[in-house]
Protein backbone atom coordinates (compact mmCIF):
# COMPACT_ATOMS: atom_id res chain seq x y z
CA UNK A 1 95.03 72.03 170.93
CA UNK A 2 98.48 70.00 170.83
CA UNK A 3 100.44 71.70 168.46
CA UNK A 4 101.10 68.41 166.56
CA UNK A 5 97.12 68.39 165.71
CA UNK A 6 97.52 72.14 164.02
CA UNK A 7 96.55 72.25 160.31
CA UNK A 8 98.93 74.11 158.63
CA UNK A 9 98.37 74.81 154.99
CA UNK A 10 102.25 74.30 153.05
CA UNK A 11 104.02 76.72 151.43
CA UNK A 12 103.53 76.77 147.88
CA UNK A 13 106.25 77.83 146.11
CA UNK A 14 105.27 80.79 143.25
CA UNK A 15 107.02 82.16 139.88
CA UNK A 16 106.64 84.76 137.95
CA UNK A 17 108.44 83.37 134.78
CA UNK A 18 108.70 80.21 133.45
CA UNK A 19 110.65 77.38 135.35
CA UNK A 20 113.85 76.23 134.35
CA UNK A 21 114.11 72.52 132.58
CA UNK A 22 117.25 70.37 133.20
CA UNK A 23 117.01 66.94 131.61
CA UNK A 24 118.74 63.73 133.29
CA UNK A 25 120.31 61.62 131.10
CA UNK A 26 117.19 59.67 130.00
CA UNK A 27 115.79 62.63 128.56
CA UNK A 28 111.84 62.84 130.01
CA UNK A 29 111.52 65.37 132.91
CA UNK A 30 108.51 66.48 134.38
CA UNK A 31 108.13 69.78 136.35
CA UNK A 32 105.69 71.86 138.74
CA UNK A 33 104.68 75.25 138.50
CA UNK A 34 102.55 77.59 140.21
CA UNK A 35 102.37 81.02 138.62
CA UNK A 36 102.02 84.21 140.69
CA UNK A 37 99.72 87.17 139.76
CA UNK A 38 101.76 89.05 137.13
CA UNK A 39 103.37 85.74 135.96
CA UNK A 40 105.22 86.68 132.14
CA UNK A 41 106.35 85.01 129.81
CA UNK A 42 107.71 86.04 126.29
CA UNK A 43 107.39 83.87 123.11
CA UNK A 44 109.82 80.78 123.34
CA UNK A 45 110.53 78.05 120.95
CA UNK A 46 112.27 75.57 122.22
CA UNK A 47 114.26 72.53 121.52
CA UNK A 48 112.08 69.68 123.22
CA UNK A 49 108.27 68.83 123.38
CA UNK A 50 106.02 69.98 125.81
CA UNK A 51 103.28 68.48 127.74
CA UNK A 52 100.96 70.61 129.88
CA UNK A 53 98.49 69.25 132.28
CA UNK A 54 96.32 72.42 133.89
CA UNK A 55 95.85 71.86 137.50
CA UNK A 56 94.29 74.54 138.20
CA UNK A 57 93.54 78.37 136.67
CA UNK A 58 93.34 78.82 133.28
CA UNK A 59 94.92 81.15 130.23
CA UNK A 60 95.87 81.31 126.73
CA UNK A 61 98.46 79.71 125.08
CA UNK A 62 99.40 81.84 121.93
CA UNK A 63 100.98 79.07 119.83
CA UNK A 64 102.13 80.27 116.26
CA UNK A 65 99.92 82.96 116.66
CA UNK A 66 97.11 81.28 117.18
CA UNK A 67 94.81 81.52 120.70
CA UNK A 68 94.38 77.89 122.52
CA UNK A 69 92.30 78.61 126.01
CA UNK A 70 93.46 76.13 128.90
CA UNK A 71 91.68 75.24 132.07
CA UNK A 72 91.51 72.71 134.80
CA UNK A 73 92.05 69.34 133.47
CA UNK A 74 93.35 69.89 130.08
CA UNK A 75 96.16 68.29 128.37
CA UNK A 76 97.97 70.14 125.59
CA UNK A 77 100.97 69.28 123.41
CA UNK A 78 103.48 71.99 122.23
CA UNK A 79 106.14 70.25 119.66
CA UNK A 80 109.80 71.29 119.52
CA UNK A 81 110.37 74.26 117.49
CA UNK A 82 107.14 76.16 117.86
CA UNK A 83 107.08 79.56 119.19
CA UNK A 84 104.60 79.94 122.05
CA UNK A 85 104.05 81.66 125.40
CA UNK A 86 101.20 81.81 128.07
CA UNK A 87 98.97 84.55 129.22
CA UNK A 88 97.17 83.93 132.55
CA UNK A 89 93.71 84.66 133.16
CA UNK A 90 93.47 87.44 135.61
CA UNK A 91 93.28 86.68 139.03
CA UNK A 92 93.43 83.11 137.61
CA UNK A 93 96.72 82.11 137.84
CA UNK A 94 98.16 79.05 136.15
CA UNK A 95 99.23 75.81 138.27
CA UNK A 96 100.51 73.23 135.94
CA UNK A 97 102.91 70.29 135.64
CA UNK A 98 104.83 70.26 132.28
CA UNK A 99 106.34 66.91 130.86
CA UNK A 100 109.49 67.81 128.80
CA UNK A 101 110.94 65.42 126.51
CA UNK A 102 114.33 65.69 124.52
CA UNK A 103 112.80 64.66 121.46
CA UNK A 104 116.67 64.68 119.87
CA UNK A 105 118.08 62.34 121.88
CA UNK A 106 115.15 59.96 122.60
CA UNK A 107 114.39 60.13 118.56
CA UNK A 108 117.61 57.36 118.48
CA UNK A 109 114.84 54.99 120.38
CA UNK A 110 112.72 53.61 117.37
CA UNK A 111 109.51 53.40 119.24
CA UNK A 112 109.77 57.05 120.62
CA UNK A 113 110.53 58.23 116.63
CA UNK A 114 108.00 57.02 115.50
CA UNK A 115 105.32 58.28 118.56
CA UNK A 116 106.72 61.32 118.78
CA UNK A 117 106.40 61.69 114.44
CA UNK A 118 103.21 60.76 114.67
CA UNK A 119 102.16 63.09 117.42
CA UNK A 120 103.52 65.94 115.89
CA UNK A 121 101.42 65.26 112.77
CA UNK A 122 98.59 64.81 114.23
CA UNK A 123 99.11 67.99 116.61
CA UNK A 124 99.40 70.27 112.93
CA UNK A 125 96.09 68.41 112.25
CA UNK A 126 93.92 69.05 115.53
CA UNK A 127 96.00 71.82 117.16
CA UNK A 128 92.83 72.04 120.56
CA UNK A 129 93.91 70.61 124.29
CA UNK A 130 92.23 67.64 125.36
CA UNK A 131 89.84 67.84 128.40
CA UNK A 132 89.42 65.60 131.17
CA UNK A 133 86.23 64.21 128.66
CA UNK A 134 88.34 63.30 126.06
CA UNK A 135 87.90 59.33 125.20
CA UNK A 136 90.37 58.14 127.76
CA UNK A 137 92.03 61.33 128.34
CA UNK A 138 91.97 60.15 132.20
CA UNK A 139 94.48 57.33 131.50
CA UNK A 140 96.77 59.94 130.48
CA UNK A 141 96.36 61.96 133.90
CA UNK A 142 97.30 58.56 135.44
CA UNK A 143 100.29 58.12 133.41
CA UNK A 144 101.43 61.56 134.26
CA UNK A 145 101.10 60.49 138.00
CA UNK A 146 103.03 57.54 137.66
CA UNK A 147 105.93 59.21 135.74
CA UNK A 148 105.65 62.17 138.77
CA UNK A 149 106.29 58.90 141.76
CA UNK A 150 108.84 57.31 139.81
CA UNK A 151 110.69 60.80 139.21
CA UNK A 152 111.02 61.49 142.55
CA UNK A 153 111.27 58.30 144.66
CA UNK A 154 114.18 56.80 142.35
CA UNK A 155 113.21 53.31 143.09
CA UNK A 156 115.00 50.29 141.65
CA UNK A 157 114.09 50.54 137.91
CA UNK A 158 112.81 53.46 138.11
CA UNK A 159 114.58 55.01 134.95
CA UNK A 160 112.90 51.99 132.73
CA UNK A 161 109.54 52.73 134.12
CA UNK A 162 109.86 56.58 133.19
CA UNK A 163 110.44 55.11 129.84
CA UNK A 164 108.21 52.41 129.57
CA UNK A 165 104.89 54.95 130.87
CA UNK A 166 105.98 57.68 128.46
CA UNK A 167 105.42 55.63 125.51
CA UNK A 168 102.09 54.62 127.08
CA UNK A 169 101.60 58.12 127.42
CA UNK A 170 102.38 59.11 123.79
CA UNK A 171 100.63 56.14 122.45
CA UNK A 172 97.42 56.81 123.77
CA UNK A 173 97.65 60.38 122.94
CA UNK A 174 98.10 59.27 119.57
CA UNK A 175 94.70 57.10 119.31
CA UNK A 176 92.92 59.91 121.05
CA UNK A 177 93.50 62.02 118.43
CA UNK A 178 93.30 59.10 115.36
CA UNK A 179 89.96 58.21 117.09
CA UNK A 180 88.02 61.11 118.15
CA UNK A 181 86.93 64.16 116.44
CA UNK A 182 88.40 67.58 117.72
CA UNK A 183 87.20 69.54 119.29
CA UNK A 184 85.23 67.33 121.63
CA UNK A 185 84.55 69.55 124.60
CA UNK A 186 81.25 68.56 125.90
CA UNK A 187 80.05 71.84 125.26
CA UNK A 188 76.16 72.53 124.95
CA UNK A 189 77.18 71.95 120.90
CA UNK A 190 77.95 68.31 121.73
CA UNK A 191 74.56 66.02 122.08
CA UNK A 192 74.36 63.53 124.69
CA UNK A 193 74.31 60.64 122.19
CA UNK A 194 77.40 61.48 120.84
CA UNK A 195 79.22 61.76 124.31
CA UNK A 196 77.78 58.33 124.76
CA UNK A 197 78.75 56.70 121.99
CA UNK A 198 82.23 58.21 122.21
CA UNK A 199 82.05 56.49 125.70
CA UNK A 200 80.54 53.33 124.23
CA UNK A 201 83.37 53.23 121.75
CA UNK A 202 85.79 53.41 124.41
CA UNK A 203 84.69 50.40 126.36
CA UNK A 204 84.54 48.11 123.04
CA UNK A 205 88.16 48.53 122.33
CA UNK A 206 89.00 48.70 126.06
CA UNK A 207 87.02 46.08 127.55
CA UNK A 208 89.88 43.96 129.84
CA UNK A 209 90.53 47.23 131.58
CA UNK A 210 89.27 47.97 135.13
CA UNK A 211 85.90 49.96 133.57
CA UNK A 212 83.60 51.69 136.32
CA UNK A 213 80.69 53.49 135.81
CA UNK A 214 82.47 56.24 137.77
CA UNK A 215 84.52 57.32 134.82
CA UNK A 216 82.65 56.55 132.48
CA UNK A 217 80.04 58.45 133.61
CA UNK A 218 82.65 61.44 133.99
CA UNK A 219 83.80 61.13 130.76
CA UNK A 220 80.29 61.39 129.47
CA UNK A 221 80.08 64.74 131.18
CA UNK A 222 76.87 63.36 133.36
CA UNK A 223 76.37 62.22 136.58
CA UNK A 224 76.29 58.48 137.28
CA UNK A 225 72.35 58.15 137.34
CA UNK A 226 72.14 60.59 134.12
CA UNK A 227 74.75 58.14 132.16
CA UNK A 228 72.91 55.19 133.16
CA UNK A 229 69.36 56.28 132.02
CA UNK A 230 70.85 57.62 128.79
CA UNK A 231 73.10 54.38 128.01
CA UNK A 232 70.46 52.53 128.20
CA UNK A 233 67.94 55.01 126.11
CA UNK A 234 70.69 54.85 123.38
CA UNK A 235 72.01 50.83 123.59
CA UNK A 236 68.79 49.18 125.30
CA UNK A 237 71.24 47.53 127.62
CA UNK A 238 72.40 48.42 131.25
CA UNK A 239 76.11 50.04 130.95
CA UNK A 240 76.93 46.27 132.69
CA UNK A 241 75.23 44.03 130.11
CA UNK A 242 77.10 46.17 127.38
CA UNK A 243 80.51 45.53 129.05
CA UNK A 244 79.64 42.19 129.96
CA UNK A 245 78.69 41.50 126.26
CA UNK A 246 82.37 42.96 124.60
CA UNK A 247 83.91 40.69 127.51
CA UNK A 248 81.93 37.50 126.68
CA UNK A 249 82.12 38.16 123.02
CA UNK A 250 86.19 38.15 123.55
CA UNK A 251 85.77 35.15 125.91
CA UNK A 252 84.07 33.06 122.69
CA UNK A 253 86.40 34.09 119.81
CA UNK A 254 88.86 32.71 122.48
CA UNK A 255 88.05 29.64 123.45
CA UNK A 256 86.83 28.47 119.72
CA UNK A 257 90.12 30.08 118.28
CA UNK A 258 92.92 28.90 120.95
CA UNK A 259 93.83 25.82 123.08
CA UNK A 260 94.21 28.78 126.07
CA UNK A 261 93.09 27.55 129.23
CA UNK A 262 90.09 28.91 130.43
CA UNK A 263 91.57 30.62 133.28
CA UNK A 264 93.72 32.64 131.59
CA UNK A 265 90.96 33.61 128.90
CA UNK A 266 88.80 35.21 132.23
CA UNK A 267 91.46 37.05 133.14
CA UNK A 268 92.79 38.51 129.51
CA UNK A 269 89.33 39.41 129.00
CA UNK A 270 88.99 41.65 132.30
CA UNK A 271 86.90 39.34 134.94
CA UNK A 272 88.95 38.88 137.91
CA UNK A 273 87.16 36.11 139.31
CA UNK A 274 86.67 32.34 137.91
CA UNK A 275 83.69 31.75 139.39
CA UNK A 276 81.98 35.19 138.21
CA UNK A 277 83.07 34.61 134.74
CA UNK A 278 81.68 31.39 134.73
CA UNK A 279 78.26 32.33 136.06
CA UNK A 280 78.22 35.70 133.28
CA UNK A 281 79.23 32.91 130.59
CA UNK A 282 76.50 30.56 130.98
CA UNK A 283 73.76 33.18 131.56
CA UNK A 284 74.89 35.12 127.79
CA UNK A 285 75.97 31.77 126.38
CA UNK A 286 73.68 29.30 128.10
CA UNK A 287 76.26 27.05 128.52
CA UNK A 288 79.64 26.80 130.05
CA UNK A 289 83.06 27.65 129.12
CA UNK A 290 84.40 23.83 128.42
CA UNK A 291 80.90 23.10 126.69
CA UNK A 292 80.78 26.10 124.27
CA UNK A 293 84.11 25.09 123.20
CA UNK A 294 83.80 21.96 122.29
CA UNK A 295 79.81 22.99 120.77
CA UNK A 296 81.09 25.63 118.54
CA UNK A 297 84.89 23.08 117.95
CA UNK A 298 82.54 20.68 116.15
CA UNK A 299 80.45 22.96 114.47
CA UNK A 300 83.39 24.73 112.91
CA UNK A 301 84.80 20.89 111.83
CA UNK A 302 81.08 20.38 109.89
CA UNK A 303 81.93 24.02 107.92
CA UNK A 304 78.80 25.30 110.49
CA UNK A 305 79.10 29.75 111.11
CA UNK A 306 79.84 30.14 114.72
CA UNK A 307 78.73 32.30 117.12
CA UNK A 308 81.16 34.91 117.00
CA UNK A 309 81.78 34.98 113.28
């Protein structure tokens, strides 16, 4: 075999304590680390927040002397100031990468103060890890990603970016926990209803994103034929009819509402094609875009209810 066509497996580099973290002058830094067997760590309480997304293994974090169990997938948020350490699993090692922010320095940003308050009250309140299951928790994984690419290509802008996905990041940690109950593990304690009306839920206040039964179907905790059959048990509408509804629903409070053009409606409301929206339009509204306007216009001039009142 030509030595060019070898597979060989890299390197990964191990610790046994905890990795140091060295801010750069914006203040968010995110780190790898692969623990070794006999990985230790004593109690720390530290200056900046924490954010820990498991990659693989799993242990406890002993935070204020309370037990928190981590695995593959979850997300967990250690404020400044709280004394905590990690105890691997045996033969189980934590691999993890670990979001530090200066919460000092980027407190002088208004928007971070008051995501980063609100966080940390919430956080007293809940206190669990989120799992990849948690309403959205996915997004988060992605923002994570993007903050990783950014950190180490250094592109042009790349410092604004870092900003910019953090206080994504923090934001939709916030409305996780505002929105859903925790714990929400998808444990045999959590009915199948629940998870999918947790993932219903979801796609009425997210609508104009990119939705696939994929994930939703993941974040449900089922497979993509169970989620379908249940959705439908539970709603009496396919998973598409039910996004298809929040979307044309959006599309209607729109176009009686605003002078928008109709273009820019389809694409605010998550259809990335004209024509499609238009064909999805007339079948729910039986009638098209320009006509439902000017329909529901007139009855809203003669003091008529519309549609989407």
């Amino acid at each position: 075999m030509p030595e060019f066509l070898i597979d060989v497996k890299p390197k990964v580099e191990t610790t046994r304590e905890p990795i140091p973290v060295n801010f750069p002058n914006y203040s968010i830094v995110i780190g790898e680390s692969h623990h070794e067997s006999g990985f230790s760590m004593e109690p720390e309480d530290h200056e900046f927040m924490e954010l820990y997304y498991i990659l693989e293994g799993s242990a406890d974090c002993f935070v204020e002397k309370q037990s928190v169990k981590l695995e593959p997938e979850n997300i967990f948020v250690v404020p400044r100031h709280t004394n905590h350490y990690l105890r691997d699993v045996e033969n189980s090692p934590l691999s993890l990468y670990i979001l530090a922010l200066d919460v000092e320095t980027l407190r002088e940003i208004e928007m971070f103060s008051e995501q980063l308050d609100q966080l940390v009250t919430l956080y007293k309140r809940h206190m669990k890890p989120l799992t990849r299951y948690n309403y959205a928790a996915y997004e988060i994984r992605r923002m994570i990603r993007q903050i990783l690419y950014e950190q180490r290509l250094k592109r042009f802008g790349y410092i604004s970016t870092i900003q910019a996905t953090t206080i994504s990041l923090l934001v939709a940690l916030n409305r996780i926990y505002m929105s859903v109950p925790v714990p929400n593990q998808c444990g045999d304690t959590n009915p199948t209803q629940d998870r999918i009306q947790k993932v219903a839920d979801y796609i009425s206040n997210n609508f104009y994103e990119q939705i696939n039964v994929e994930n939703m179907a993941r974040m449900a905790c089922l497979s993509v034929r169970q989620f379908t059959n249940q959705f439908k048990a539970v709603y009496g509408v396919t998973f598409t009819q039910f996004l298809r509804f929040h979307r044309i629903h959006y599309t209607q409070k729109m176009l009686a509402e605003t002078d928008q053009q109709i273009a820019h409606i389809c694409f605010e409301s998550g259809f990335n094609d004209l024509a499609h929206f238009y064909r999805v339009f007339k079948e729910i509204s039986g009638m098209s875009p320009r006509k439902y306007r000017i329909v529901t216009r007139k009855k809203m001039l003669e003091g008529q209810p519309s549609e989407t009142e």
